[in-house]
C-alpha atoms as a PDB file:
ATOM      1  CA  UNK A   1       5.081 -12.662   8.592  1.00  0.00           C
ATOM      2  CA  UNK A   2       5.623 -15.345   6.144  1.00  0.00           C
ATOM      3  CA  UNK A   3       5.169 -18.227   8.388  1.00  0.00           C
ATOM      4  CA  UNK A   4       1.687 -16.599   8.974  1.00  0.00           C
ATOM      5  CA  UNK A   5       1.240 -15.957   5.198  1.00  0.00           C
ATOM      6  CA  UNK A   6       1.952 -20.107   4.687  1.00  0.00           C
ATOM      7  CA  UNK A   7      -0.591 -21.067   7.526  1.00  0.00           C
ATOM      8  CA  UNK A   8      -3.150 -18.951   6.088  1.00  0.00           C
ATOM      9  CA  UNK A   9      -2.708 -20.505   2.645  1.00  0.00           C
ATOM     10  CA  UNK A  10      -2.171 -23.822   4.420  1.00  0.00           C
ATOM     11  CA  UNK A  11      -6.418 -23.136   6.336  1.00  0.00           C
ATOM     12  CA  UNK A  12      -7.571 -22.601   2.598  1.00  0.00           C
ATOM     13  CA  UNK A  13      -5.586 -25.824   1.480  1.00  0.00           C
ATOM     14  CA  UNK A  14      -7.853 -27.962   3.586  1.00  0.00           C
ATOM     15  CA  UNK A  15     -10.778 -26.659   2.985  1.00  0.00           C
ATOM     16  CA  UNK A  16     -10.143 -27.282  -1.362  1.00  0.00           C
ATOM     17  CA  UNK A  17      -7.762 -30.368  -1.124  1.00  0.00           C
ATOM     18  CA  UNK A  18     -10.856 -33.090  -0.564  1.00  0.00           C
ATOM     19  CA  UNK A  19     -12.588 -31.782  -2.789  1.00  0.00           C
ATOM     20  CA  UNK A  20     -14.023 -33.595  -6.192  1.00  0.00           C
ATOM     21  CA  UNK A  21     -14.748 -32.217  -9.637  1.00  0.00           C
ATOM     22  CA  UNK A  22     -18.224 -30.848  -8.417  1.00  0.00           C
ATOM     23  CA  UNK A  23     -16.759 -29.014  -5.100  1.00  0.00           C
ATOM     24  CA  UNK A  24     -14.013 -27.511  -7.454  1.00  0.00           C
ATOM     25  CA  UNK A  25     -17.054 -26.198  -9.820  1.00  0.00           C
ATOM     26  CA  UNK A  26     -19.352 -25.070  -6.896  1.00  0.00           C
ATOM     27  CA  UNK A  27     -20.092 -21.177  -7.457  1.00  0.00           C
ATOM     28  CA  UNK A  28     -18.891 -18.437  -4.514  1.00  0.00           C
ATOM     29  CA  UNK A  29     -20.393 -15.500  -3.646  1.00  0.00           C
ATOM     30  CA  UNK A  30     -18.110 -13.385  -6.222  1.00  0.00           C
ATOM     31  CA  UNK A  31     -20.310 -13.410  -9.411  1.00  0.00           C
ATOM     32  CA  UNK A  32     -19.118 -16.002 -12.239  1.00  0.00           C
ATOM     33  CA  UNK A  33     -16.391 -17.383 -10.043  1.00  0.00           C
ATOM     34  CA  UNK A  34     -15.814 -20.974  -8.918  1.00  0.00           C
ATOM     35  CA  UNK A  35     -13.810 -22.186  -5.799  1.00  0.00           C
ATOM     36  CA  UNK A  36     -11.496 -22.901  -8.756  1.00  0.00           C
ATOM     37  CA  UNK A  37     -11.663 -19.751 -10.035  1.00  0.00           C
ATOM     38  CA  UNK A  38     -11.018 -18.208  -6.692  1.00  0.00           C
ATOM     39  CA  UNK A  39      -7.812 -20.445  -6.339  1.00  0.00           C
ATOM     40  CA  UNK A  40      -6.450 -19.994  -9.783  1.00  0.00           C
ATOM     41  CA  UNK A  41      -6.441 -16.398  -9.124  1.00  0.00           C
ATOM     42  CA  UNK A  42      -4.551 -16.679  -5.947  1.00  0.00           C
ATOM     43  CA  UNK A  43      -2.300 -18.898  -7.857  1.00  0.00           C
ATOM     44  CA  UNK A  44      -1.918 -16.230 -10.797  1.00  0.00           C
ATOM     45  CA  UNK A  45      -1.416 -13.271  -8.115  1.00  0.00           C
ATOM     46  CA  UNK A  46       1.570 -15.348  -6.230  1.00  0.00           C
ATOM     47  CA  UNK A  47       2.898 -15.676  -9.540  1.00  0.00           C
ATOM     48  CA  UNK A  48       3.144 -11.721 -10.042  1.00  0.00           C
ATOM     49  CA  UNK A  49       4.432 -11.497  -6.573  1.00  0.00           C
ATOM     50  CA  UNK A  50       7.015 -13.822  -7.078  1.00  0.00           C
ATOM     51  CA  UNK A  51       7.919 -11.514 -10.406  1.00  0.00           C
ATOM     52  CA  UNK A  52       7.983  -8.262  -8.120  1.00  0.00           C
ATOM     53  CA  UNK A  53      10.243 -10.362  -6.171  1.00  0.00           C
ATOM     54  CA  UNK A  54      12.456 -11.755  -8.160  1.00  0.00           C
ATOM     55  CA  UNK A  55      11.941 -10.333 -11.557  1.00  0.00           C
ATOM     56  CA  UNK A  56      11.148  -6.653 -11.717  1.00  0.00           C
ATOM     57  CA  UNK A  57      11.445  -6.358 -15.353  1.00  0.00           C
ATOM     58  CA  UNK A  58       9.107  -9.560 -15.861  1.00  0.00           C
ATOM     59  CA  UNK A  59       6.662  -8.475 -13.562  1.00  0.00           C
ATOM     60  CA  UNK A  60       6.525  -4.945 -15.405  1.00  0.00           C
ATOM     61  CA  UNK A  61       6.076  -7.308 -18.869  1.00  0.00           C
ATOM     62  CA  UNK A  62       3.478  -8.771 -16.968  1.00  0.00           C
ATOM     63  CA  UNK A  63       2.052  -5.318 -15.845  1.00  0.00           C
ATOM     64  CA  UNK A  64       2.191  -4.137 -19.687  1.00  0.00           C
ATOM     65  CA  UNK A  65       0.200  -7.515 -20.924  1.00  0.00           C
ATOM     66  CA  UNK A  66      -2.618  -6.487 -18.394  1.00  0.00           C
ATOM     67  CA  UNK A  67      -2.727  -2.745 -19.387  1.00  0.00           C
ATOM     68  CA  UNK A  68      -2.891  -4.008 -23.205  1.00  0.00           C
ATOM     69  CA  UNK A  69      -5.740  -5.853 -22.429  1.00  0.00           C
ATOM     70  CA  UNK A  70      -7.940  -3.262 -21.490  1.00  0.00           C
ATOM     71  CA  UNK A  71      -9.965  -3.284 -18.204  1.00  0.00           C
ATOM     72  CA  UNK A  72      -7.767  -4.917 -15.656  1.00  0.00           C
ATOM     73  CA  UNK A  73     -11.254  -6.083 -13.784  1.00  0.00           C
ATOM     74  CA  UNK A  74     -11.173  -8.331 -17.521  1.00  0.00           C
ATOM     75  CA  UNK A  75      -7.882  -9.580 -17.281  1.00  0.00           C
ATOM     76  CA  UNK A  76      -8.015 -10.800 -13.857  1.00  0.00           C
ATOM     77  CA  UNK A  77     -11.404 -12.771 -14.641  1.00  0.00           C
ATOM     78  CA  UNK A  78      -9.812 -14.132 -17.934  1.00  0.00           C
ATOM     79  CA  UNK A  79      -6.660 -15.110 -15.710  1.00  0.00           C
ATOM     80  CA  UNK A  80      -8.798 -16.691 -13.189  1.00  0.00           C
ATOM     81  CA  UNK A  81     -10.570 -18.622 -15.962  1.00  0.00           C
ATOM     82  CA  UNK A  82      -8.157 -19.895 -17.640  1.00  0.00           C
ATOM     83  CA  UNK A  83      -6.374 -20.875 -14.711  1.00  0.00           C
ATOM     84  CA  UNK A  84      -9.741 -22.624 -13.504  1.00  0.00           C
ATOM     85  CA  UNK A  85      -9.583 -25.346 -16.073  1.00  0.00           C
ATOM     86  CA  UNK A  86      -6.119 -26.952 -15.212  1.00  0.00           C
ATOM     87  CA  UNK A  87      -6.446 -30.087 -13.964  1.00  0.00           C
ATOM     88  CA  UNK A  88      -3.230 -29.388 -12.034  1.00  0.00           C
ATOM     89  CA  UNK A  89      -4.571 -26.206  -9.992  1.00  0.00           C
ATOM     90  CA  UNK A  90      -4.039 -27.198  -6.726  1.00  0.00           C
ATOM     91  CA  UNK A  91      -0.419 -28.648  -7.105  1.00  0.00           C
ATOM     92  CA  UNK A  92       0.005 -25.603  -8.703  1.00  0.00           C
ATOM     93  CA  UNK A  93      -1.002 -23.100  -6.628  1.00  0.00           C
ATOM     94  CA  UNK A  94       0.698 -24.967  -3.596  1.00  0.00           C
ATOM     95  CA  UNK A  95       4.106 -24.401  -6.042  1.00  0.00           C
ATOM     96  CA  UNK A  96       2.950 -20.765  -6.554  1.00  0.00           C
ATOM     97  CA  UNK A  97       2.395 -20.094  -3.079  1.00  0.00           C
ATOM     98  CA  UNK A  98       5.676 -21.996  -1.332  1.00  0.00           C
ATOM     99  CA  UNK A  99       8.211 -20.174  -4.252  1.00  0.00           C
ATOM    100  CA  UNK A 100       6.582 -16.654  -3.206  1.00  0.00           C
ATOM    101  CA  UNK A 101       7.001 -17.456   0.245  1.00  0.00           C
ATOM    102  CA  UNK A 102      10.854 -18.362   0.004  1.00  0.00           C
ATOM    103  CA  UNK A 103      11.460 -15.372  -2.120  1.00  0.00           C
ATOM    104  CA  UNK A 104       9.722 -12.892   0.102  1.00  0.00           C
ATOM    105  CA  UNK A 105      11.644 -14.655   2.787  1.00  0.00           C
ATOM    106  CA  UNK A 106      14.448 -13.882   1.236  1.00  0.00           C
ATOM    107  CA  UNK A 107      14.062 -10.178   0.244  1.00  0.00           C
ATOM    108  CA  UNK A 108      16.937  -7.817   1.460  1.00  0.00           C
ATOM    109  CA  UNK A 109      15.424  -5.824   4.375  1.00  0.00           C
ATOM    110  CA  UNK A 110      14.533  -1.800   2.581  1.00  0.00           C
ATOM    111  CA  UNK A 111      14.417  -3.327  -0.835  1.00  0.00           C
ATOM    112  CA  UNK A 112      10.811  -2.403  -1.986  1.00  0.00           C
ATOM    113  CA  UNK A 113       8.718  -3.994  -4.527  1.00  0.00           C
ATOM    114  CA  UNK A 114       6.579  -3.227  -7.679  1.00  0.00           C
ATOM    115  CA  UNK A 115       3.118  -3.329  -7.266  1.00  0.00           C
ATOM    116  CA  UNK A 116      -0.061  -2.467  -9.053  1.00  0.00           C
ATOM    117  CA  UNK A 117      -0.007   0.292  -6.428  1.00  0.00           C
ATOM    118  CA  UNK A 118       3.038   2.194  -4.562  1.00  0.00           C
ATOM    119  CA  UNK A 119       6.118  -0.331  -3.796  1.00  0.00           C
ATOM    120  CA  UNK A 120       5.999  -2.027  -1.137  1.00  0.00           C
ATOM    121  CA  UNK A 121       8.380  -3.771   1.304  1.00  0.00           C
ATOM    122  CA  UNK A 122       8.382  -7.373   1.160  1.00  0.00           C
ATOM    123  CA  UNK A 123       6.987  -7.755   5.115  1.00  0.00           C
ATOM    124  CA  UNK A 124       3.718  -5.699   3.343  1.00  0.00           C
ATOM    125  CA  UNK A 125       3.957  -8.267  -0.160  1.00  0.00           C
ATOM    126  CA  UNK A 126       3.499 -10.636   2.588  1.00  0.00           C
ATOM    127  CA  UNK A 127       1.001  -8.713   4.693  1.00  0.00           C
ATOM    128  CA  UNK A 128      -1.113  -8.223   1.084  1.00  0.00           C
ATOM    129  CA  UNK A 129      -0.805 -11.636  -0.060  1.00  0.00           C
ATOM    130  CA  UNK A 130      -2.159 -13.023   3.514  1.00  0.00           C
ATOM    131  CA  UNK A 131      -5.057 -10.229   3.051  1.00  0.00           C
ATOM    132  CA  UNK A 132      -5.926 -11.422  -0.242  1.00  0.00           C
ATOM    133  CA  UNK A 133      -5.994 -15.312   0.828  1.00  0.00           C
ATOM    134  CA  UNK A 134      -7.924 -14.551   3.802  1.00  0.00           C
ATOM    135  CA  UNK A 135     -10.617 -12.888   1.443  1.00  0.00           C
ATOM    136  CA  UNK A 136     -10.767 -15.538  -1.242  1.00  0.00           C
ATOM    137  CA  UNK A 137     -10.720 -18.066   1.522  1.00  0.00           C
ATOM    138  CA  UNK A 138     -13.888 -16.478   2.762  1.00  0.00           C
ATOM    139  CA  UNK A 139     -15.422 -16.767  -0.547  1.00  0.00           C
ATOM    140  CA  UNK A 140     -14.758 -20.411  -0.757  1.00  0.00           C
ATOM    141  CA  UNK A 141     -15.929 -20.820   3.077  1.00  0.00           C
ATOM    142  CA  UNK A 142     -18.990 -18.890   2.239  1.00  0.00           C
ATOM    143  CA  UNK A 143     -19.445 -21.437  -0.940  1.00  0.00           C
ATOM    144  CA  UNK A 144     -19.328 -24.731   1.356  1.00  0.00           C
ATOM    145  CA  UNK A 145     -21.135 -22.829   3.821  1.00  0.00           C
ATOM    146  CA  UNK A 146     -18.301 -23.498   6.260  1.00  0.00           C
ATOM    147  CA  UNK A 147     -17.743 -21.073   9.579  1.00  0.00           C
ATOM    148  CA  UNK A 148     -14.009 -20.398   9.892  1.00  0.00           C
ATOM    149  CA  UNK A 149     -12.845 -20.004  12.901  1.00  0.00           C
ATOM    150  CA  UNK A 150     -10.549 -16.727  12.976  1.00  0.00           C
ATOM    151  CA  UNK A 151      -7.030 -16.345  14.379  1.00  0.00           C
ATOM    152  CA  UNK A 152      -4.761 -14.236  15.481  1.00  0.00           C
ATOM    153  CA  UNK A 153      -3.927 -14.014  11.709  1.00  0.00           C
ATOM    154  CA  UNK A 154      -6.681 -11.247  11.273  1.00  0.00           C
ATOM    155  CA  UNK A 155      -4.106  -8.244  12.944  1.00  0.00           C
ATOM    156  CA  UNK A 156      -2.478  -8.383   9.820  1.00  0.00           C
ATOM    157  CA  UNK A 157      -5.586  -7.926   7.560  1.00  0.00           C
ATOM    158  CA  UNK A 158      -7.178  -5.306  10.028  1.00  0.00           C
ATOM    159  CA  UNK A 159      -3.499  -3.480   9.461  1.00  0.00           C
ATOM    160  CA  UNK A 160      -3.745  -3.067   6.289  1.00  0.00           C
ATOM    161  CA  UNK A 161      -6.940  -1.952   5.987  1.00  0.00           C
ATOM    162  CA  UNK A 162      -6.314   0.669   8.137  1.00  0.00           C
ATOM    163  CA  UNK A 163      -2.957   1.784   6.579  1.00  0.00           C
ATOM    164  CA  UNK A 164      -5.192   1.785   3.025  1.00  0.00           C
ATOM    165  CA  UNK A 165      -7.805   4.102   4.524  1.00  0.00           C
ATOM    166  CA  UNK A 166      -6.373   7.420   2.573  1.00  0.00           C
ATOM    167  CA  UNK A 167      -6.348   5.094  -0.929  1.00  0.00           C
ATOM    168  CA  UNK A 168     -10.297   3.949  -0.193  1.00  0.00           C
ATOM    169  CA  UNK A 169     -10.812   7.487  -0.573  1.00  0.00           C
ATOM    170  CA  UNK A 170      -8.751   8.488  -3.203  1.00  0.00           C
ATOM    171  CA  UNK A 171     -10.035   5.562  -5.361  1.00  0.00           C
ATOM    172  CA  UNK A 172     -13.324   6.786  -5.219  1.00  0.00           C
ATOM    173  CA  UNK A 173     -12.248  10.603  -6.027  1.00  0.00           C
ATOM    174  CA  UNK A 174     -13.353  11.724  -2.334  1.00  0.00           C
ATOM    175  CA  UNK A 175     -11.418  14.238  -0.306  1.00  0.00           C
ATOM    176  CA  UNK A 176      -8.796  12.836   1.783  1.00  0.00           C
ATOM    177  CA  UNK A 177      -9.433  12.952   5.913  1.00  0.00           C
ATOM    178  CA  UNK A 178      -7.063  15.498   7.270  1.00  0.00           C
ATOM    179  CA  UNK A 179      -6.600  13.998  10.791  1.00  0.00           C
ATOM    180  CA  UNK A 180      -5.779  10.240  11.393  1.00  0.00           C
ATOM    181  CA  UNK A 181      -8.615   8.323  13.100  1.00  0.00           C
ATOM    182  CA  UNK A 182      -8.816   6.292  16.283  1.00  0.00           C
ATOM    183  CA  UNK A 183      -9.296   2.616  15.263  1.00  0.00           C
ATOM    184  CA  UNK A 184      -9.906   0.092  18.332  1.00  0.00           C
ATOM    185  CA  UNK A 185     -10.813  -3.632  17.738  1.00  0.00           C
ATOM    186  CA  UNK A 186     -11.443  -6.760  19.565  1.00  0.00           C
ATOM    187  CA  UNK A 187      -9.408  -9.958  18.291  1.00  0.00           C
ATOM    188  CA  UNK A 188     -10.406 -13.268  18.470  1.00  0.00           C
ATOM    189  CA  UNK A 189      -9.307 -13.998  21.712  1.00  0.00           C
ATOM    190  CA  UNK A 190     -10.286 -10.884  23.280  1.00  0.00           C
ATOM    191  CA  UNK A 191      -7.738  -8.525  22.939  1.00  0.00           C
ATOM    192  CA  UNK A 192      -7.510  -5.653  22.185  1.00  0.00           C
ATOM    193  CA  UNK A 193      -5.726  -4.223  18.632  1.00  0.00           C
ATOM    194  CA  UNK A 194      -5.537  -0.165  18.494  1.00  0.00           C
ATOM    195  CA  UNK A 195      -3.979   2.131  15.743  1.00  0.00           C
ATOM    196  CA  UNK A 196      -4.162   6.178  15.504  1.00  0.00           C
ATOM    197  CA  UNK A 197      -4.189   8.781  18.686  1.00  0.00           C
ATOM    198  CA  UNK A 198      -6.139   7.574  21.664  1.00  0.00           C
ATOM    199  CA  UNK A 199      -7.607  11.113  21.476  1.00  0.00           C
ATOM    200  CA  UNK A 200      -8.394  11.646  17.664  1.00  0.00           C
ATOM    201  CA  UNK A 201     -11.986  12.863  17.841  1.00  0.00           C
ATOM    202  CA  UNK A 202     -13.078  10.336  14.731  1.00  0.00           C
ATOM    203  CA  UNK A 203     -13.020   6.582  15.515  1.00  0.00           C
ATOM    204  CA  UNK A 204     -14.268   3.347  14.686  1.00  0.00           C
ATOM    205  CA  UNK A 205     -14.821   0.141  16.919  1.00  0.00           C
ATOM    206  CA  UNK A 206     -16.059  -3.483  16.869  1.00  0.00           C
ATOM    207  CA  UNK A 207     -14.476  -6.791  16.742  1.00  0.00           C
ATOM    208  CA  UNK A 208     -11.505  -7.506  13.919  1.00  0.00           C
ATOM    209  CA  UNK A 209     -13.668 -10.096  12.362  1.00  0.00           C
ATOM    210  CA  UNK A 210     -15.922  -7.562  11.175  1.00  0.00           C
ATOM    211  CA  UNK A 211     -13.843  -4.944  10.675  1.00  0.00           C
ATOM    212  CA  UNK A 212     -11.614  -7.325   8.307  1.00  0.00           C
ATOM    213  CA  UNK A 213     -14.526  -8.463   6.372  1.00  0.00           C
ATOM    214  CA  UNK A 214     -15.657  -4.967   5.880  1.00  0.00           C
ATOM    215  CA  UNK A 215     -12.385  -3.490   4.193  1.00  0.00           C
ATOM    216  CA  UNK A 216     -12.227  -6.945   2.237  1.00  0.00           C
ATOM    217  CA  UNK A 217     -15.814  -6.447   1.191  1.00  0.00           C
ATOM    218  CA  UNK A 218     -16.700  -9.847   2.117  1.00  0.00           C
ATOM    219  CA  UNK A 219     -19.512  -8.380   3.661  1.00  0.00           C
ATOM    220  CA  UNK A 220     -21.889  -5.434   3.606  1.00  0.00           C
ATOM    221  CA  UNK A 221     -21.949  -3.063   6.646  1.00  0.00           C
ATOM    222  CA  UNK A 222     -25.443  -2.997   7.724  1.00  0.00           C
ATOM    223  CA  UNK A 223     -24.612  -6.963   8.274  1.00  0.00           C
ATOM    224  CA  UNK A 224     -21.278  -6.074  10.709  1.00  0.00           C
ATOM    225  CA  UNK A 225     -21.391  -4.604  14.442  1.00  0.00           C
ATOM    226  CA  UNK A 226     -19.062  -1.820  13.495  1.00  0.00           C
ATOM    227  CA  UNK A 227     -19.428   1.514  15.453  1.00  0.00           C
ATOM    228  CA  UNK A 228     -18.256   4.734  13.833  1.00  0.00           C
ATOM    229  CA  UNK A 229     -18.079   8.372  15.359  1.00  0.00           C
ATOM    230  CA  UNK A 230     -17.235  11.247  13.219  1.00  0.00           C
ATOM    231  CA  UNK A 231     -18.677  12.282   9.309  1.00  0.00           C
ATOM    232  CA  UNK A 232     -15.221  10.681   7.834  1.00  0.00           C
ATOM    233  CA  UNK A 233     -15.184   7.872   9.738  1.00  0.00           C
ATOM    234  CA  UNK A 234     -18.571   7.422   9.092  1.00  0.00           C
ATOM    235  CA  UNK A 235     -17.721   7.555   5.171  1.00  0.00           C
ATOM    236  CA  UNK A 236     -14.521   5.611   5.303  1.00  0.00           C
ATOM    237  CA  UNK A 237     -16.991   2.499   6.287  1.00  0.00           C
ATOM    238  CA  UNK A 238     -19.143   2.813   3.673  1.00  0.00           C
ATOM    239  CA  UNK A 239     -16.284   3.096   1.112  1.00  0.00           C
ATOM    240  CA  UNK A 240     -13.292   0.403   2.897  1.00  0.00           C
ATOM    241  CA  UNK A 241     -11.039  -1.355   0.877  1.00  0.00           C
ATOM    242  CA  UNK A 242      -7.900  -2.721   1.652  1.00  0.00           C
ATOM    243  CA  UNK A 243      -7.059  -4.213  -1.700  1.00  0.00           C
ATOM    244  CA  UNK A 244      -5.832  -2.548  -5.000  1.00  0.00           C
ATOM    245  CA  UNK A 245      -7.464  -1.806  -7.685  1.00  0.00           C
ATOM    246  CA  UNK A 246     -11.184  -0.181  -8.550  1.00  0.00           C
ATOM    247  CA  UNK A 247     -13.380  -0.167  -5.863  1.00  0.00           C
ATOM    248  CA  UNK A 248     -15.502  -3.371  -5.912  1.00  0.00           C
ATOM    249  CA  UNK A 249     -19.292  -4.058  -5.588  1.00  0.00           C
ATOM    250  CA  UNK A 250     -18.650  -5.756  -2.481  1.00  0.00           C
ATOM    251  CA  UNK A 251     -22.024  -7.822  -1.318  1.00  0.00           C
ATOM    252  CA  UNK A 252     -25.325  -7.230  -0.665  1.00  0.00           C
ATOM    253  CA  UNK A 253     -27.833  -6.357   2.730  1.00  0.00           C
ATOM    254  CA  UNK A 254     -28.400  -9.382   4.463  1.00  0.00           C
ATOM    255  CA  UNK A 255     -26.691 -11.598   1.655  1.00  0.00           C
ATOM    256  CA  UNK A 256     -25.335 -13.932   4.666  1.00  0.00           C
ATOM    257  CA  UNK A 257     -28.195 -13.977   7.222  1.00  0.00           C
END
């Protein structure tokens, strides 16, 4: 899980490392925020992992300072802001992002973690942390108007955003479904990825690409080939989100036509 974690990070890498002081200031589709801005707050997240990891009682400090702050929607622009302007930010996210990776590597197997949410294993730190890279990655991708090719990679998003169905609803103050759902996609190379009872009568089904950029709200649903059968199901799609925190705008109709 790790090694996958560093490739994904490693994709992103080349798609920031050429760039000059323009590139770094070019806006993404998440409103106010640079490529830079979208880097420095991977860079500032990896840091708090890295805490959970290594540090519990720093990364509750840390925790604290962000509660103090007020909205944590605030904080984690501010963060990304400040972190924006160093003229070190890619060195330092790529020193960020190797220390988390050693550390998660090296994470006792049943120790969980602190999080912003439950605690979580360090194979799911990982998982989350590839999740979130993938997203911002598709930010900056969407900035350069560049078409990334997905991988194999994508299982791990499309897991988690089916293991955070129950919190997509909770988030938003909606009932929770009673009965699991039937979840089939297609990967990138055609196979096929399935999670819940082959005969739950409430599924969804489409390809992983969509289905990932859906429940990262990288794009809106009327713009993905998602199928849904069921009144939950049907709901959970409009409401997806497999990160933490309040739910998010997510993007427009027809934004990426």
């Amino acid at each position: 899980m790790v090694g996958d974690l560093r490739a994904e990070s490693d994709e992103l890498d080349a798609l920031v490392r050429d760039l000059g002081p323009k590139g770094w200031a070019t806006l993404t589709p998440s409103p106010g925020w640079t490529i830079a801005h979208q880097v420095a707050h991977l860079a500032w997240t990896d840091e708090i992992a890295w805490l959970a990891a290594t540090d519990v009682d720093g990364f509750h400090t840390e925790v604290q300072r962000a509660m103090a702050a007020g909205a944590f929607e605030t904080y984690v622009d501010r963060t990304a802001a400040e972190g924006a302007t160093r003229p070190d930010l890619l060195a330092h996210w790529r020193e960020r992002r190797a220390r988390l990776a050693t550390a998660l590597a090296d994470v006792p197997h049943g120790v969980k973690l602190p999080w912003f949410g439950p605690p979580m294993s360090a194979t799911t730190m990982a998982t989350a942390r590839l999740m979130e890279t993938w997203a911002h990655g598709q930010d900056v991708a969407d900035a350069l108007a560049v078409t990334r090719e997905p991988t194999a990679r994508l299982r791990h998003v499309a897991h988690l955003g089916v293991r955070t169905r129950d919190f997509a609803f909770l988030v938003r103050d909606l009932p929770r479904p009673a009965d699991q759902f039937r979840v089939e996609l297609t990967g990138p190379a055609g196979e096929r990825w399935a999670w819940g009872p082959e005969d739950a009568a409430q599924r969804v089904a489409g390809a992983a690409l969509d289905f990932c950029l859906l429940v990262t709200q990288r794009r809106h649903r009327d713009d993905l080939a998602l199928a849904a059968e069921g009144v939950d199901a049907e709901a959970w799609l409009d409401t997806a989100q497999a990160f933490a925190g309040p739910p998010g705008n997510g993007r427009s109709p027809g934004q990426f036509r």
